[in-house]
Protein backbone atom coordinates (compact mmCIF):
# COMPACT_ATOMS: atom_id res chain seq x y z
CA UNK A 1 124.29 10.90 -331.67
CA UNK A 2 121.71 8.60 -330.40
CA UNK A 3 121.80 6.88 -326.69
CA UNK A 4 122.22 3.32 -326.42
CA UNK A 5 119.30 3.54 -323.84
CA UNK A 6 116.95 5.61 -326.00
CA UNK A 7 117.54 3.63 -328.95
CA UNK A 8 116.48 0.33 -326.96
CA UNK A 9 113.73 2.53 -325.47
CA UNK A 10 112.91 2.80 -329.90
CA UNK A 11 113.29 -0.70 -330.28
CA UNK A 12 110.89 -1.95 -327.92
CA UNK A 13 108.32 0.36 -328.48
CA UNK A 14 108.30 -0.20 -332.12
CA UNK A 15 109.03 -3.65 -332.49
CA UNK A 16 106.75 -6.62 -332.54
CA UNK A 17 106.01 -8.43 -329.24
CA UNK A 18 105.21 -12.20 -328.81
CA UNK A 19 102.24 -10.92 -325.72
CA UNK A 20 100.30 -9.05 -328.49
CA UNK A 21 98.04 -8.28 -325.23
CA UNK A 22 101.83 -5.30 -324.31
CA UNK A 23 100.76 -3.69 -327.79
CA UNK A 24 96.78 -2.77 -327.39
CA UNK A 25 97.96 -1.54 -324.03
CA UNK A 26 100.43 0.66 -324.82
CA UNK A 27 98.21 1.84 -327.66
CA UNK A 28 95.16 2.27 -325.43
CA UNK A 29 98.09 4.47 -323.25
CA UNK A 30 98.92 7.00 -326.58
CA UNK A 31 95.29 6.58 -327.48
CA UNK A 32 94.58 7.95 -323.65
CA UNK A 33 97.14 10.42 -323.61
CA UNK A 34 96.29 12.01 -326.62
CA UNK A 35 92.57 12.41 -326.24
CA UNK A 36 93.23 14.05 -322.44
CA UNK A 37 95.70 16.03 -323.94
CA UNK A 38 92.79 17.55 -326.86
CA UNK A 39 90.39 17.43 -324.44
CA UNK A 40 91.96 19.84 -322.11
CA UNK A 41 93.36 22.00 -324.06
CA UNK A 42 89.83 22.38 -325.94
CA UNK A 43 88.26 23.01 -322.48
CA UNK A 44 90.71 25.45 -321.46
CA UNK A 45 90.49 27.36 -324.64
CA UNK A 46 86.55 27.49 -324.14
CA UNK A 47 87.47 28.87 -320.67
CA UNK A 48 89.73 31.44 -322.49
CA UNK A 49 87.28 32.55 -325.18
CA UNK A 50 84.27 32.95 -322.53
CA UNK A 51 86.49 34.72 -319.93
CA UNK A 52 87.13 37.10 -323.14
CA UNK A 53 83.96 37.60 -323.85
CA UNK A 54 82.82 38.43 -320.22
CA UNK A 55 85.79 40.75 -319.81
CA UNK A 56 84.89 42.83 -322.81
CA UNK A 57 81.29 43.24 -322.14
CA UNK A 58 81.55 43.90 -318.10
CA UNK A 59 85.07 46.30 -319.43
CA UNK A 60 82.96 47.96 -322.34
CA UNK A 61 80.47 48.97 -319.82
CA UNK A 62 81.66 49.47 -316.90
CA UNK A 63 84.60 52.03 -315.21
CA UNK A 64 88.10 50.68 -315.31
CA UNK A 65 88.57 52.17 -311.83
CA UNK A 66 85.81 53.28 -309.17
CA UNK A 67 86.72 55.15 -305.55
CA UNK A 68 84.20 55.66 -303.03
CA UNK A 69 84.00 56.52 -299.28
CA UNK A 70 81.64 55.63 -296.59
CA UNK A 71 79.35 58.40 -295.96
CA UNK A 72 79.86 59.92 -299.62
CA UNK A 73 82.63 62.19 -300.46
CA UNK A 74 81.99 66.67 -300.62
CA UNK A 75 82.75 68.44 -303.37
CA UNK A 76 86.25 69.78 -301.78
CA UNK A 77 87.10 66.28 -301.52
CA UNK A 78 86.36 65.71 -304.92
CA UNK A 79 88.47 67.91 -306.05
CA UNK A 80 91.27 66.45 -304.83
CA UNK A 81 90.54 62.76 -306.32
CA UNK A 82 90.07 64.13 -309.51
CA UNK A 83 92.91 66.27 -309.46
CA UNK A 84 94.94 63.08 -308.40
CA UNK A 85 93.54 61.04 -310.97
CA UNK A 86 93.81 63.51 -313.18
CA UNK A 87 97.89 63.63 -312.76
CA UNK A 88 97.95 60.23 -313.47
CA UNK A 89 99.49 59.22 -317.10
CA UNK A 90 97.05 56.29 -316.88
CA UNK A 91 93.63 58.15 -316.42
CA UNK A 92 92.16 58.88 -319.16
CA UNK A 93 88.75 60.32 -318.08
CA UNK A 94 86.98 60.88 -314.62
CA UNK A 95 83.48 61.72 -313.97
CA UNK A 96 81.46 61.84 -310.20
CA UNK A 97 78.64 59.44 -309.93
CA UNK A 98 75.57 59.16 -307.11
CA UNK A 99 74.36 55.13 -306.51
CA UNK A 100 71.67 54.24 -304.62
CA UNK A 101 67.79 51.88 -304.76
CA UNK A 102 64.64 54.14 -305.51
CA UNK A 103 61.34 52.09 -306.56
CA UNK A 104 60.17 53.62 -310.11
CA UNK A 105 56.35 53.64 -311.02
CA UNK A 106 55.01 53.51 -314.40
CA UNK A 107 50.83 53.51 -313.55
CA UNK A 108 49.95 50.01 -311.77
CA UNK A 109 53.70 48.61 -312.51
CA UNK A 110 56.80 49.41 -310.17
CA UNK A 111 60.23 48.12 -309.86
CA UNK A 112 62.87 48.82 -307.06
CA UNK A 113 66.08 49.42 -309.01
CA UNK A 114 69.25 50.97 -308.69
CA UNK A 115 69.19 54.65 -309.72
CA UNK A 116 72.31 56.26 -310.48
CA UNK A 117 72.82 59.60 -311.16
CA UNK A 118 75.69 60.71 -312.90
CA UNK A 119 77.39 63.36 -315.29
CA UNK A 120 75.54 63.83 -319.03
CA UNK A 121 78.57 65.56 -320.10
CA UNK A 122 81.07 63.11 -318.60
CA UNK A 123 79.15 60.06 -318.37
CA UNK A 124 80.11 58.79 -322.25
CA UNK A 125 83.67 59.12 -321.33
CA UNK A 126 84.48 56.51 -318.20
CA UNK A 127 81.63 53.99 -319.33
CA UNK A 128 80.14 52.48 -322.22
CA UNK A 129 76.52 53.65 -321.73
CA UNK A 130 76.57 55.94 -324.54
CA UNK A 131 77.44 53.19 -327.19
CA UNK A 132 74.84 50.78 -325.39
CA UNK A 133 71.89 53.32 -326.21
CA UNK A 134 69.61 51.05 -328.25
CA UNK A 135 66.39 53.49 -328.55
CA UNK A 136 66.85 57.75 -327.62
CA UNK A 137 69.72 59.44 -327.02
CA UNK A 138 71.91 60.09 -324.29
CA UNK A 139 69.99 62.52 -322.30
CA UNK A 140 69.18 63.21 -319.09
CA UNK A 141 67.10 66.51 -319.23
CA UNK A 142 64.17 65.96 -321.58
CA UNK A 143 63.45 69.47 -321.83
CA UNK A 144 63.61 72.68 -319.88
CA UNK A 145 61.64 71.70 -317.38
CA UNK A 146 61.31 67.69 -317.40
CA UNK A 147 64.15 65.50 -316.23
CA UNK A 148 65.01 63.09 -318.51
CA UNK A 149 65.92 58.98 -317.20
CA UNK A 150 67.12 56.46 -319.22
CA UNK A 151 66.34 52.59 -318.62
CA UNK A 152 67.72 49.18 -319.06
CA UNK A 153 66.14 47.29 -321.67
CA UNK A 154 64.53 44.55 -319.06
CA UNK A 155 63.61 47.19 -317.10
CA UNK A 156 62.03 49.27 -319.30
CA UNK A 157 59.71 46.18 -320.67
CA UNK A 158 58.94 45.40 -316.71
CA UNK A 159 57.84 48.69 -316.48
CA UNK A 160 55.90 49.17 -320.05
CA UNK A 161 57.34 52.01 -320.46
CA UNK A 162 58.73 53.13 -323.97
CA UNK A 163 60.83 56.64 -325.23
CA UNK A 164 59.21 60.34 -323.59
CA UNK A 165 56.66 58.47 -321.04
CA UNK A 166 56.30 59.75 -317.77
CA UNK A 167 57.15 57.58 -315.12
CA UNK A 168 57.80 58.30 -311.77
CA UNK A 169 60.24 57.75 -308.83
CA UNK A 170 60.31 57.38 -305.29
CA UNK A 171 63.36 57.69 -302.76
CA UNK A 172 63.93 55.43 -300.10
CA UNK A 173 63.97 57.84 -297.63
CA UNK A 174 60.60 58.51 -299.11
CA UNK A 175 58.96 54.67 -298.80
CA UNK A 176 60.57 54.73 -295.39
CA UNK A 177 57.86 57.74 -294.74
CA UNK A 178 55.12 55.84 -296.45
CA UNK A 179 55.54 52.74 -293.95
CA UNK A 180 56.31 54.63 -290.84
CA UNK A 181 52.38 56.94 -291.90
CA UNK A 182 55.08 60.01 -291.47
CA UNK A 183 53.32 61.45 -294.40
CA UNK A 184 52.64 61.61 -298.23
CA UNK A 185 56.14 60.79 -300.36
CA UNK A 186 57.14 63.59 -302.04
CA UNK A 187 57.32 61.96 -306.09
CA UNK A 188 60.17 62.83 -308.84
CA UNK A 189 58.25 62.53 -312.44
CA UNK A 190 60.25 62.27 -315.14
CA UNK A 191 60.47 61.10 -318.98
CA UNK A 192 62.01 58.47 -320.44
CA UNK A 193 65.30 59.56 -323.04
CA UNK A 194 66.53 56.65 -323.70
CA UNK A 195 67.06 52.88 -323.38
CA UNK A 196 70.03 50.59 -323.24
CA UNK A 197 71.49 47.24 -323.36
CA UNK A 198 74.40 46.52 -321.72
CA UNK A 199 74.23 42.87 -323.14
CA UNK A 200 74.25 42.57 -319.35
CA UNK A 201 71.18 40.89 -317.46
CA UNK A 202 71.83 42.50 -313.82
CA UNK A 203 72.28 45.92 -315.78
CA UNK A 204 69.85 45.38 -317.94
CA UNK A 205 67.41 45.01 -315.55
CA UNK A 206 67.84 46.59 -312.52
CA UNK A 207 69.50 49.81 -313.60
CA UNK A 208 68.64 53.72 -314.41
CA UNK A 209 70.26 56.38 -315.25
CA UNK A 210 69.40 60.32 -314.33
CA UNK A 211 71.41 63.54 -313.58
CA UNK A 212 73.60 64.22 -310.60
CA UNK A 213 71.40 66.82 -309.58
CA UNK A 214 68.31 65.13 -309.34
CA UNK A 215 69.87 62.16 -307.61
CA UNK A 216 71.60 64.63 -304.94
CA UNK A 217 68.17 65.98 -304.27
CA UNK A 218 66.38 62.63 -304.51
CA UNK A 219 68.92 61.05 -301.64
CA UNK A 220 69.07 64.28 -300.01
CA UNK A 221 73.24 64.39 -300.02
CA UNK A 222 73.20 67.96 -301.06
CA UNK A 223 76.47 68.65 -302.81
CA UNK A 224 78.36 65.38 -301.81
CA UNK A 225 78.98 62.20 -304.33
CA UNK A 226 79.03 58.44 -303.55
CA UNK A 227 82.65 58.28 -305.36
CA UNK A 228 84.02 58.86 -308.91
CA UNK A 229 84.52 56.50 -311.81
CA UNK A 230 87.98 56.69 -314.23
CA UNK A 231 88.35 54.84 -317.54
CA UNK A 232 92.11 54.25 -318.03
CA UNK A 233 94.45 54.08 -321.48
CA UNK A 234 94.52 50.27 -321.00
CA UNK A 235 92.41 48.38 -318.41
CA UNK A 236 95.25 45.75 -317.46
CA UNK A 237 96.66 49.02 -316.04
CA UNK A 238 93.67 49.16 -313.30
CA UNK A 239 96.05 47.08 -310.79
CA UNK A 240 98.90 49.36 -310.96
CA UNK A 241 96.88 52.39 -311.03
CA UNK A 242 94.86 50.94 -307.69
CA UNK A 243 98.41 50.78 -305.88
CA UNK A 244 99.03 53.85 -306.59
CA UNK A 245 96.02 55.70 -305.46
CA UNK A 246 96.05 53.49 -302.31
CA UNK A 247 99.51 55.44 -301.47
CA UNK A 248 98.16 58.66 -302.82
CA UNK A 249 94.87 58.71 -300.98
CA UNK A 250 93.29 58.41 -297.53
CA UNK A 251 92.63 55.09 -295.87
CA UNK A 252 89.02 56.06 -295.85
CA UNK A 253 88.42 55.68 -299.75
CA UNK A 254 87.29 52.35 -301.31
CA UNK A 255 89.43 52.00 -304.45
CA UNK A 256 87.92 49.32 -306.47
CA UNK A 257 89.02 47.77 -309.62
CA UNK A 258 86.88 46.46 -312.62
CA UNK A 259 87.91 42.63 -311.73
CA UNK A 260 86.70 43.68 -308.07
CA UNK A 261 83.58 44.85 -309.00
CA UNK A 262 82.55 41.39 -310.40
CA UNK A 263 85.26 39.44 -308.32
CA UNK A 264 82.80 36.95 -307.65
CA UNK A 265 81.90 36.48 -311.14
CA UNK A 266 85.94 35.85 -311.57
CA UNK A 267 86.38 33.91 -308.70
CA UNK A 268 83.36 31.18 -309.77
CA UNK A 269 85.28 31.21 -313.12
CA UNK A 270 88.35 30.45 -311.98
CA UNK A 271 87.07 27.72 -309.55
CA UNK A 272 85.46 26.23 -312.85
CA UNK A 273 88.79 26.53 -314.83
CA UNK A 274 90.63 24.79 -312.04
CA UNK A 275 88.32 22.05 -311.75
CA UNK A 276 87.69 21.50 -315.38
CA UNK A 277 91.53 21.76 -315.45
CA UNK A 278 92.03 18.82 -312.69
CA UNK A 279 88.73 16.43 -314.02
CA UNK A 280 90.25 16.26 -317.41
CA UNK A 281 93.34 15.31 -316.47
CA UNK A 282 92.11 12.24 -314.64
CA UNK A 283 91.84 10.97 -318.35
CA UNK A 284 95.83 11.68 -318.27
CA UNK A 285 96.28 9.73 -315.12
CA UNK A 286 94.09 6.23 -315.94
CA UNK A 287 96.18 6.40 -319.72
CA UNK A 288 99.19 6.81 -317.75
CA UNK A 289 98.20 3.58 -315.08
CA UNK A 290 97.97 2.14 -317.76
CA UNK A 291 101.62 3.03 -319.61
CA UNK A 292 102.61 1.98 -316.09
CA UNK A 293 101.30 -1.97 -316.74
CA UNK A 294 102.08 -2.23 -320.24
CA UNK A 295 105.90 -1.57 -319.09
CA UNK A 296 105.83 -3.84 -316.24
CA UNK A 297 104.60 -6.64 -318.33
CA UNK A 298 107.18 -4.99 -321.39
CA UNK A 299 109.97 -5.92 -318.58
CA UNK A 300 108.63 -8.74 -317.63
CA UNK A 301 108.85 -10.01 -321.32
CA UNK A 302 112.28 -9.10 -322.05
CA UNK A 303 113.88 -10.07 -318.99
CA UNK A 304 116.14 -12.19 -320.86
CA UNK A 305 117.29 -9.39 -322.83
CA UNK A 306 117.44 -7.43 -319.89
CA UNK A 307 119.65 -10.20 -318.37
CA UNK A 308 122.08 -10.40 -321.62
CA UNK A 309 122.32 -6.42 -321.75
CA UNK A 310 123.80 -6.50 -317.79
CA UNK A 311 125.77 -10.09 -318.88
CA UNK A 312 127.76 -7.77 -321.71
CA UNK A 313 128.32 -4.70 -319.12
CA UNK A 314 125.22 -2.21 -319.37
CA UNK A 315 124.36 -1.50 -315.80
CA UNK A 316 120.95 -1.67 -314.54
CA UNK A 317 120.39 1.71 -314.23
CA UNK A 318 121.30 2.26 -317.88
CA UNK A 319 119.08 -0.32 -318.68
CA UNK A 320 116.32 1.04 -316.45
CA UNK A 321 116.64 4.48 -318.17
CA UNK A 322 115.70 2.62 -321.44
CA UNK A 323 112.21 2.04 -320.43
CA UNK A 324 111.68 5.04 -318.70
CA UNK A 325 113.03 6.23 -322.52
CA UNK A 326 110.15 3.83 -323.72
CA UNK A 327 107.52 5.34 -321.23
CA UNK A 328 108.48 9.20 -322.47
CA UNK A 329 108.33 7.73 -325.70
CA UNK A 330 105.02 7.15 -325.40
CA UNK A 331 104.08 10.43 -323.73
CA UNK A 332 105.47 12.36 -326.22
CA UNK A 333 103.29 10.34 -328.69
CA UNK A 334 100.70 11.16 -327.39
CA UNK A 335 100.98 14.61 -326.46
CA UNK A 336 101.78 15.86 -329.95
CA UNK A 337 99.16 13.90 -331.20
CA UNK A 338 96.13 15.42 -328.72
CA UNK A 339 98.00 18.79 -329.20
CA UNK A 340 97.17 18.31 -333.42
CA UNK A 341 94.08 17.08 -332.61
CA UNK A 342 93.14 19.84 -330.03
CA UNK A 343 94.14 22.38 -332.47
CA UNK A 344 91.83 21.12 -335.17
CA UNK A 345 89.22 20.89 -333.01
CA UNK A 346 89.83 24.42 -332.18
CA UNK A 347 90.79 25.44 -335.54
CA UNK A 348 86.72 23.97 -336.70
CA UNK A 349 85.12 25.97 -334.06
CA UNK A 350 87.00 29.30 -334.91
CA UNK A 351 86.39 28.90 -338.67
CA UNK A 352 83.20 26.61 -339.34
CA UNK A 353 81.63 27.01 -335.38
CA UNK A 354 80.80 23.36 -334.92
CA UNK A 355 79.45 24.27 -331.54
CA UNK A 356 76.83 26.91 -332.24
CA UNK A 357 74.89 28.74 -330.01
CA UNK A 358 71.18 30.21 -329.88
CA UNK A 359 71.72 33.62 -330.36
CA UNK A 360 67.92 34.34 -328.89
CA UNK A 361 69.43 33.38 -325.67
CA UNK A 362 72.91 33.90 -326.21
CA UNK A 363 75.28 37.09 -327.16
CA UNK A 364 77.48 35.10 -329.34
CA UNK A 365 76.56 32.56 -332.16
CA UNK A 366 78.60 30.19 -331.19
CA UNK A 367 81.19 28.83 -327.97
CA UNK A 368 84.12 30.98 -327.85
CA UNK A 369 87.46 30.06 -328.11
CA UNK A 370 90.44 31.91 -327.29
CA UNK A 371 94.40 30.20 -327.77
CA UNK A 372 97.00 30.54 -325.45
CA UNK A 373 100.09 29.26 -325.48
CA UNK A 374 100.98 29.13 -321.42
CA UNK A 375 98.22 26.35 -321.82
CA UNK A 376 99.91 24.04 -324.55
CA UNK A 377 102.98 24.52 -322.44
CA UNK A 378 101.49 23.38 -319.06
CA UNK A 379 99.36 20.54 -320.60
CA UNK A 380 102.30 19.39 -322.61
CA UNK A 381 104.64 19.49 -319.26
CA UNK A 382 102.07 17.56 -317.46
CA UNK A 383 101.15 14.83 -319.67
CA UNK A 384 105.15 14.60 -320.12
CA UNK A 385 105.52 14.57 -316.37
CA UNK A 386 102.78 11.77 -315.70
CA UNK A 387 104.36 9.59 -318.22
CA UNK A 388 107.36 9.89 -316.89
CA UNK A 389 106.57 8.90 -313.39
CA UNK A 390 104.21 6.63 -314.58
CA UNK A 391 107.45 4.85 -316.44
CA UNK A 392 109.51 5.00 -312.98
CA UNK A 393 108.72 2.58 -310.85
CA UNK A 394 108.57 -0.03 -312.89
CA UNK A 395 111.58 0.74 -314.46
CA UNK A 396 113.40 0.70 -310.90
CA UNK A 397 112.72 -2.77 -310.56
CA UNK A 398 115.10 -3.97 -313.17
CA UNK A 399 117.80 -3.38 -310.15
CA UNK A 400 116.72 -6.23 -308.48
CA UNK A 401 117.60 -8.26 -311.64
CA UNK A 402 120.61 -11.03 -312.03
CA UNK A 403 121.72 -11.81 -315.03
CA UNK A 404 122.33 -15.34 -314.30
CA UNK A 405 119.20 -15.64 -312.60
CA UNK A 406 117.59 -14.21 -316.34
CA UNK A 407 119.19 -16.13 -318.70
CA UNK A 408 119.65 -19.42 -316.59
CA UNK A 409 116.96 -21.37 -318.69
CA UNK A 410 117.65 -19.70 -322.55
């Protein structure tokens, strides 16, 4: 059964008025509404789909979970991480890992890059370097005697280098010797096995890959690690599984998650989703300032009916709560309407991708898009909740109203 308020509200909204001047404002307030409405949830959906597309490259490449120590950890140490890892029904594979800058020489051409020297046999199994092999193999002996490396694809072009050259390496221990005249460095050569791309620029060019081995004798840490790396079942587990190990394991260790190993990345992202999230709906706020004069001149208008509805018993704050009706009225117009138009927008891009990209610069052909529905809801609340307050105060003026004062010259 329909209100007497809300079918006023219906009335005056869709009725004729003699100011034709009400009308283009209250359309300019749906036509306002509607467009911030699209427009944010368009922006927030681009948000979405890149945040998606950054999680599953710096995910497909990286550890789920990383634990380190100050000072590196010893093999009997070791053995105790991975044997508490291990236990847990979230780990799915663990392997030791060695980090650290070395400056690698290819004839007249050097770069300083991190080195890191991990487990061949493990290695495939906590990170995604195996699939990211674009030339070689996964190897990291090139032959009996020759230690293999393999290269980031930036890095390798920096360097010239291609598959089985020699190239060579220096610690930093051993620069440190060349500056101070201590003596001649002592040079690791080695051959190149393979190349990668992460799809990763930082990786891509500033990272190497040998054995454990040679990177325990090229930073002189004789049998210790830096830490150990774990891929999980699921990597929205990492959290849970970080709490855990924080109860399970010494203070001293440095458990790390994959957000926190970019949490600067995230945090910029965020920042940008908030403030993309708050510009936009500025285009909300002037639609609604303007719902908010198109009533108060609406009231203005019909102050004699207002005066004959409170003559035949309808209190003011019935009547009031009619044109707060009308302001939700035209909220709600306007919401579903940017939320269809939104989702066509959206729907183009998925299907037809309007908004291409250059794939020569880009990883994907086109802006990425990714629907949720937590961000219909909160859009749809807050254009809803705008309009409403926007439709408040002048509806609260009607109180001040007498209906003989209203209708005293009709």
């Amino acid at each position: 059964m329909t209100s007497v308020e809300l079918f006023i509200a219906k009335r005056y909204l869709f009725s004729k008025r003699s100011i034709r001047f009400i009308n283009v404002i209250t359309f300019i307030s749906i036509l306002g509404i509607t467009i911030g409405v699209a427009a944010l949830l368009v922006v927030l959906s681009v948000f979405n789909g890149f945040s998606d597309v950054v999680t599953k490259v710096l995910v497909g490449f990286d550890p789920h979970i990383r634990i380190e120590k100050a000072g590196g950890i010893s093999a009997e140490e070791l053995q105790e991480v991975e044997k508490t890892l291990n236990s847990n029904h979230y780990v799915v594979a663990s392997s030791p890992y060695i980090s650290g800058k070395a400056m690698i020489v290819n004839g007249d051409k050097y770069v300083v890059a991190y080195v890191k020297g991990v487990e061949e046999k493990t290695i495939g199994n906590v990170s995604g370097l195996k699939e990211s092999i674009i030339m070689g193999r996964l190897s990291l002996t090139d032959s009996a005697t020759v230690e293999g490396i393999i290269l980031g694809l930036s890095l390798a072009d920096r360097l010239e280098s291609l598959i089985g050259k020699e190239i060579s390496l220096i610690s930093p221990n051993d620069m440190l010797s060349i500056v101070g005249s201590l003596g001649l460095p002592s040079v690791k050569s080695m051959n190149v096995t393979g190349i990668f791309s992460a799809s990763n620029r930082e990786y891509d060019g500033n990272y190497a890959f040998i054995s454990l081995a040679s990177a325990q004798q090229m930073y002189h840490l004789g049998a210790n690690v830096s830490g150990i790396e774990a891929r999980l079942n699921n990597y929205t587990n990492a959290e849970q599984l970080k709490e855990d190990l924080q109860k399970q394991l010494p203070n001293q260790y440095i458990i790390s998650t994959w957000q926190d190993l970019h949490k600067d990345l995230y945090f910029v992202m965020r920042l940008e989703r908030w403030s993309g999230y708050i510009i936009l709906s500025l285009i909300i706020v002037v639609a609604c300032f303007n719902l908010m004069g198109s009533l108060g001149m609406s009231i203005i208008e019909k102050k004699r009916d207002i005066g004959v509805l409170q003559a035949i018993g309808l209190a003011p704050a019935r009547v009031a709560k009619a044109f707060i009706y009308e302001g939700l009225l035209v909220g709600i117009i306007g919401t579903v309407c940017g939320i269809v138009l939104g989702l066509i927008v959206l729907y183009l891009q998925v299907n037809y991708q309007i908004f291409a990209l250059d794939t020569s610069v880009f990883i994907i052909p086109a802006i990425p898009v990714k629907v949720e529905i937590p961000d219909f809801i909160s859009v749809a609340f807050a254009s809803l909740g705008l309009s409403l307050l926007s439709a408040y105060y002048p509806a609260r003026k009607i109180a001040g109203f007498h209906p003989a004062e209203s209708i005293r010259w009709e």
